[in-house]
Protein backbone atom coordinates (compact mmCIF):
# COMPACT_ATOMS: atom_id res chain seq x y z
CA UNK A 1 -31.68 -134.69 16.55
CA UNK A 2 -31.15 -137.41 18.78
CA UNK A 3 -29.78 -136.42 23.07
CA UNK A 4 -27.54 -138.47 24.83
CA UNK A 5 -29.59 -138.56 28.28
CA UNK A 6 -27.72 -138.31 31.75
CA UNK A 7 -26.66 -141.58 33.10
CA UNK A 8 -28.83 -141.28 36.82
CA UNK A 9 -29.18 -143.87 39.62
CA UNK A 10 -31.59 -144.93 41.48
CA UNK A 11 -31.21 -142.62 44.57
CA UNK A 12 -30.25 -139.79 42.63
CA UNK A 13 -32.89 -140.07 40.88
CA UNK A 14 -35.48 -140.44 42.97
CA UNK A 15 -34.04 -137.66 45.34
CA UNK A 16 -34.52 -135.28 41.97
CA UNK A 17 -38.13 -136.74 41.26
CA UNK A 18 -39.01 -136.13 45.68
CA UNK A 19 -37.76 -132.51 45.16
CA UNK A 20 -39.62 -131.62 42.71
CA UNK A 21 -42.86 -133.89 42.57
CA UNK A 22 -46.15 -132.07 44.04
CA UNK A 23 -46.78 -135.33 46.19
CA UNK A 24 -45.33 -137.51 48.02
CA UNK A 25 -43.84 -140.44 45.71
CA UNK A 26 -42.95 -143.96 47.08
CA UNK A 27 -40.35 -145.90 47.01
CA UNK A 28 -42.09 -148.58 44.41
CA UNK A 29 -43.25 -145.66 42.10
CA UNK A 30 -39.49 -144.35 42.06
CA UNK A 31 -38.11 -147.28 41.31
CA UNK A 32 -40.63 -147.96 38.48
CA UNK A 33 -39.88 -144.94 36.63
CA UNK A 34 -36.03 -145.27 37.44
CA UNK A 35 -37.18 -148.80 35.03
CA UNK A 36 -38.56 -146.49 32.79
CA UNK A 37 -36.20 -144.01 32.68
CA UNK A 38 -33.37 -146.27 31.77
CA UNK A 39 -35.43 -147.87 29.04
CA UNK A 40 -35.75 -144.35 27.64
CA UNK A 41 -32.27 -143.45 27.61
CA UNK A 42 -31.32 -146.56 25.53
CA UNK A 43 -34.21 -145.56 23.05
CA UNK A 44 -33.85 -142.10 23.04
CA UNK A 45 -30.62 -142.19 20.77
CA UNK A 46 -32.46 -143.71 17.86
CA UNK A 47 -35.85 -142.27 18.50
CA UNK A 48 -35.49 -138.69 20.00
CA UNK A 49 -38.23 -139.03 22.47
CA UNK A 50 -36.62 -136.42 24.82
CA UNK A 51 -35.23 -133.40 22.86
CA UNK A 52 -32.35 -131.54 23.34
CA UNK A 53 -33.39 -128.97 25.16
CA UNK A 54 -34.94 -131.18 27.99
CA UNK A 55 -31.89 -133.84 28.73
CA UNK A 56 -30.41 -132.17 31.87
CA UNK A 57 -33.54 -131.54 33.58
CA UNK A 58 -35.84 -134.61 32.12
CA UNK A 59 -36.95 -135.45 35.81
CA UNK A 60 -38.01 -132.36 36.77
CA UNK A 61 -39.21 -131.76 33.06
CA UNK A 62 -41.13 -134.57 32.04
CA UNK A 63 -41.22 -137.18 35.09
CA UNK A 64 -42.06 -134.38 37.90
CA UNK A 65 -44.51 -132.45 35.53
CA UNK A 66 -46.90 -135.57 34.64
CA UNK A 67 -46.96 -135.95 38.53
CA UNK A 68 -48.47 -132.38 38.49
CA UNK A 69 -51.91 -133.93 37.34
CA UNK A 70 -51.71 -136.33 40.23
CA UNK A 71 -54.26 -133.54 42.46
CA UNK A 72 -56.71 -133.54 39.64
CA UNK A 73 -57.29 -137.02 39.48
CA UNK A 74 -61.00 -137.90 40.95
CA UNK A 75 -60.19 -141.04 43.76
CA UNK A 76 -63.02 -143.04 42.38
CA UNK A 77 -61.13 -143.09 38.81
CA UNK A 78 -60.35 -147.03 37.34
CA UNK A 79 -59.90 -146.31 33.98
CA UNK A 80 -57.18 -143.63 32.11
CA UNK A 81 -56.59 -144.01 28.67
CA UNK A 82 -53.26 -141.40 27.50
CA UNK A 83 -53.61 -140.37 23.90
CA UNK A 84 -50.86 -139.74 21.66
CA UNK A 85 -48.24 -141.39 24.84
CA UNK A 86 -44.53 -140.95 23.10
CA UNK A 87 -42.55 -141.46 26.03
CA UNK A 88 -45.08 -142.24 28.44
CA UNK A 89 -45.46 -138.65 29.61
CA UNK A 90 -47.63 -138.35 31.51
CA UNK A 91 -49.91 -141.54 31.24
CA UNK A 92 -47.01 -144.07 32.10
CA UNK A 93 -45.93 -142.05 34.92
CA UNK A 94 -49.25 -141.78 36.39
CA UNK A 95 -49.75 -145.58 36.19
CA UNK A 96 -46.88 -145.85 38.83
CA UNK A 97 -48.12 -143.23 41.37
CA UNK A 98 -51.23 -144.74 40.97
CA UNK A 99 -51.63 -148.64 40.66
CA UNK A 100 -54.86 -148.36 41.25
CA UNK A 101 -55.97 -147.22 37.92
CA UNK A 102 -56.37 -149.41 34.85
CA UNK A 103 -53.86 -147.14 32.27
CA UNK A 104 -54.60 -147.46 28.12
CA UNK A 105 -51.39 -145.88 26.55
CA UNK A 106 -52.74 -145.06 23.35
CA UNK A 107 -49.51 -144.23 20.41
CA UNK A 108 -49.87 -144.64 16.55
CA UNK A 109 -46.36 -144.20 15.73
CA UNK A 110 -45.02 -147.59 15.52
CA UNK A 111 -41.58 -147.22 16.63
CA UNK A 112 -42.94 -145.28 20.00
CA UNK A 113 -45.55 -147.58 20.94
CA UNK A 114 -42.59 -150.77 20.61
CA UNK A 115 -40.48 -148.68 23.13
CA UNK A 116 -43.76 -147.65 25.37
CA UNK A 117 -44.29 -151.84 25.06
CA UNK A 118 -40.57 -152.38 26.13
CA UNK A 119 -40.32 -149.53 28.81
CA UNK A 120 -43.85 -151.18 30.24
CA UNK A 121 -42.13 -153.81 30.93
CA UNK A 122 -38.74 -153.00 32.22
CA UNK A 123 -41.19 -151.04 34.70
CA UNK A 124 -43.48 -153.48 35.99
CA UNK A 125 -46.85 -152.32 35.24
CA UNK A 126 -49.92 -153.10 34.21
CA UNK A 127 -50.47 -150.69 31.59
CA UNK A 128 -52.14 -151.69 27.98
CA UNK A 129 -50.07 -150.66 25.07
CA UNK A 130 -52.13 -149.70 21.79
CA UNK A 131 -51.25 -148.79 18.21
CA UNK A 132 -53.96 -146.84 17.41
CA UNK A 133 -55.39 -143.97 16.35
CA UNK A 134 -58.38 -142.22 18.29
CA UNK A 135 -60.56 -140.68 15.61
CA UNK A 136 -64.25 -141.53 15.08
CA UNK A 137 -65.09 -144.40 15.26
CA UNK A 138 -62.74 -145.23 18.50
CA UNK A 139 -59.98 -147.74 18.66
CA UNK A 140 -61.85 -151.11 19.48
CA UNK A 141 -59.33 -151.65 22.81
CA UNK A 142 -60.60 -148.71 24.65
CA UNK A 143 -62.63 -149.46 27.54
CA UNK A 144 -66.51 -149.11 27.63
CA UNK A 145 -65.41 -146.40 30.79
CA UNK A 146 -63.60 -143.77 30.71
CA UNK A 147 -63.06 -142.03 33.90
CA UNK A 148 -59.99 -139.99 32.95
CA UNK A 149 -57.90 -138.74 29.30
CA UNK A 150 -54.91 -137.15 29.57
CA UNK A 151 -53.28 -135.47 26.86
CA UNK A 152 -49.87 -134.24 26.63
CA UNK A 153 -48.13 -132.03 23.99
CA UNK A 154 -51.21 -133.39 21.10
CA UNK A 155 -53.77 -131.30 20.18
CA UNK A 156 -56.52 -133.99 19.99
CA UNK A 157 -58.88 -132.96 17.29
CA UNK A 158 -62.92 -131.87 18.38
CA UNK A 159 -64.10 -134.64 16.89
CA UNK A 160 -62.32 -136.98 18.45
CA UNK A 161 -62.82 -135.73 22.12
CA UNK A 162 -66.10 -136.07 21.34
CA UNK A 163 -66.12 -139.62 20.23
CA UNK A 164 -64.06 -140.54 23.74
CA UNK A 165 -66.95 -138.16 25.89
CA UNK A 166 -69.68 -140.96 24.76
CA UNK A 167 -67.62 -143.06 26.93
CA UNK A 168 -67.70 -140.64 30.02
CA UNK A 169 -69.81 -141.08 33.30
CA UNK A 170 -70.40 -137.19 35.49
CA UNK A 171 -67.73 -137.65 37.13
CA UNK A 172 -65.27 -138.37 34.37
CA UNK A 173 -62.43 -135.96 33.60
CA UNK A 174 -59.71 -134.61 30.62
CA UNK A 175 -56.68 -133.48 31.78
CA UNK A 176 -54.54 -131.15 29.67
CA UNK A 177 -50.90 -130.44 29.55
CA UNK A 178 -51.99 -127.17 27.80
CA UNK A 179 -51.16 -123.36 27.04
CA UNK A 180 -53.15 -120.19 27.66
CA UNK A 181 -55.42 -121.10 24.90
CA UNK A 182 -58.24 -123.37 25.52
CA UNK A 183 -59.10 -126.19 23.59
CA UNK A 184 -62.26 -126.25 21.03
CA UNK A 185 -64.64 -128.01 22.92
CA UNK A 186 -67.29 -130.27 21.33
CA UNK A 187 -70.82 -130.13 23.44
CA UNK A 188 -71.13 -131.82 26.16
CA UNK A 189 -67.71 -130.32 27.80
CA UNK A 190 -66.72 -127.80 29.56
CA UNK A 191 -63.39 -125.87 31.51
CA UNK A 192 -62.98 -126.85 35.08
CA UNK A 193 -59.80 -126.08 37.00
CA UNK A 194 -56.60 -125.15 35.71
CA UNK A 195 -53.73 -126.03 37.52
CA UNK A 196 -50.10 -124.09 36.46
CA UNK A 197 -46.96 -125.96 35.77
CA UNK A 198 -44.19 -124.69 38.20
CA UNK A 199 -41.17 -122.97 36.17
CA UNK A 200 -43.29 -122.44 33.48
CA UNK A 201 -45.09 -118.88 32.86
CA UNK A 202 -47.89 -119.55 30.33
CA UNK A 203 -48.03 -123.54 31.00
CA UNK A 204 -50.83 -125.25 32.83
CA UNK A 205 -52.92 -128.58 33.41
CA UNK A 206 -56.08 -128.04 32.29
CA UNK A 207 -59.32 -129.80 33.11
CA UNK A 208 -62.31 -130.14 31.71
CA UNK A 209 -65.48 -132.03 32.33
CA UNK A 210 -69.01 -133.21 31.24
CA UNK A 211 -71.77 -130.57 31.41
CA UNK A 212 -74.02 -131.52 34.61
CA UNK A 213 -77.49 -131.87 33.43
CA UNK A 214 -80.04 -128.84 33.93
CA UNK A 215 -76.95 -126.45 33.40
């Protein structure tokens, strides 16, 4: 069922995404996702990217929690590819805390990878839209490097994690938008950190990472 979004400005919004955002967010990031943010409620009528349940407090929600993984990210990272992106939650929204990092939105669903296109736009970034799959063998579009997956609300099948972790350096990292249960993990990988999602009792960002060698 399709939600009528609340109709925010700029400085409301941003004051809502400040409050609640573990970090501090600028004023260029802000008014990116404000971009984004309008772009969704025009497509969320037709396409029910943001449910029901989530329209009064989307910032905090969806905007505020993809900032969560903004601590986990490693400072050398350059490359993030999202898998399974919808909305853009949380790759998109990374992509405009941090410019720095060359983002890969990766959505198979047609219709949601034409509004991630259109809301990349309206927002100003950089980001690379694809209409793909990631399975074994990987989408030819991904980079050679992958210094950071995130993965939000998808349960990315073993076999696929491990086709994206023959793309990983040491130092490269998964991060989660997870429950209490871990994910299968193919060899190579292991649990890091886990970092919990505030207002949420059994909802975390997990990490995981490549197996140093000699362990």
């Amino acid at each position: 069922m399709s939600a009528e979004l609340p109709d925010l400005d700029l400085p409301t919004f941003a004051e809502r995404l400040r409050a609640a955002s573990p970090v501090a967010v600028s004023e260029a990031t802000a008014v990116a996702l404000h971009a984004h943010y309008r772009e969704l409620r025009r497509w969320n009528r037709s396409l029910s990217l943001v449910g029901p349940a989530a329209t009064e407090d989307v910032v905090e929600r969806h905007y505020a929690e993809a900032l969560e993984g903004l601590p986990l990210l490693p400072e050398s990272a350059e490359t993030l590819v999202d898998v399974g992106s919808g909305a853009g939650f949380p790759g998109l929204v990374l992509a405009a805390a941090r410019p720095d990092l060359s983002v890969f939105l990766v959505e198979p669903r047609e219709r949601r990878w034409a509004f991630l296109q259109a809301a990349n736009r309206r927002s100003g970034l950089p980001c690379r839209c694809l209409n793909a799959r990631v399975d074994r063998p990987l989408p030819p579009d991904l980079p050679e490097r992958i210094d950071v997956v995130t993965l939000r609300a998808l349960k990315l099948p073993r076999e696929a994690l491990a086709a994206l972790a023959t793309r990983f350096s040491a130092g490269s990292r998964v991060l989660i938008w997870a429950g209490e249960s871990d994910p299968e993990l193919p060899p190579g990988l292991e649990t890091g950190r886990s970092r919990p999602l505030p207002g949420a009792r059994h909802r975390r960002i997990l990490e995981l990472r490549p197996v140093a060698v000699g362990d």
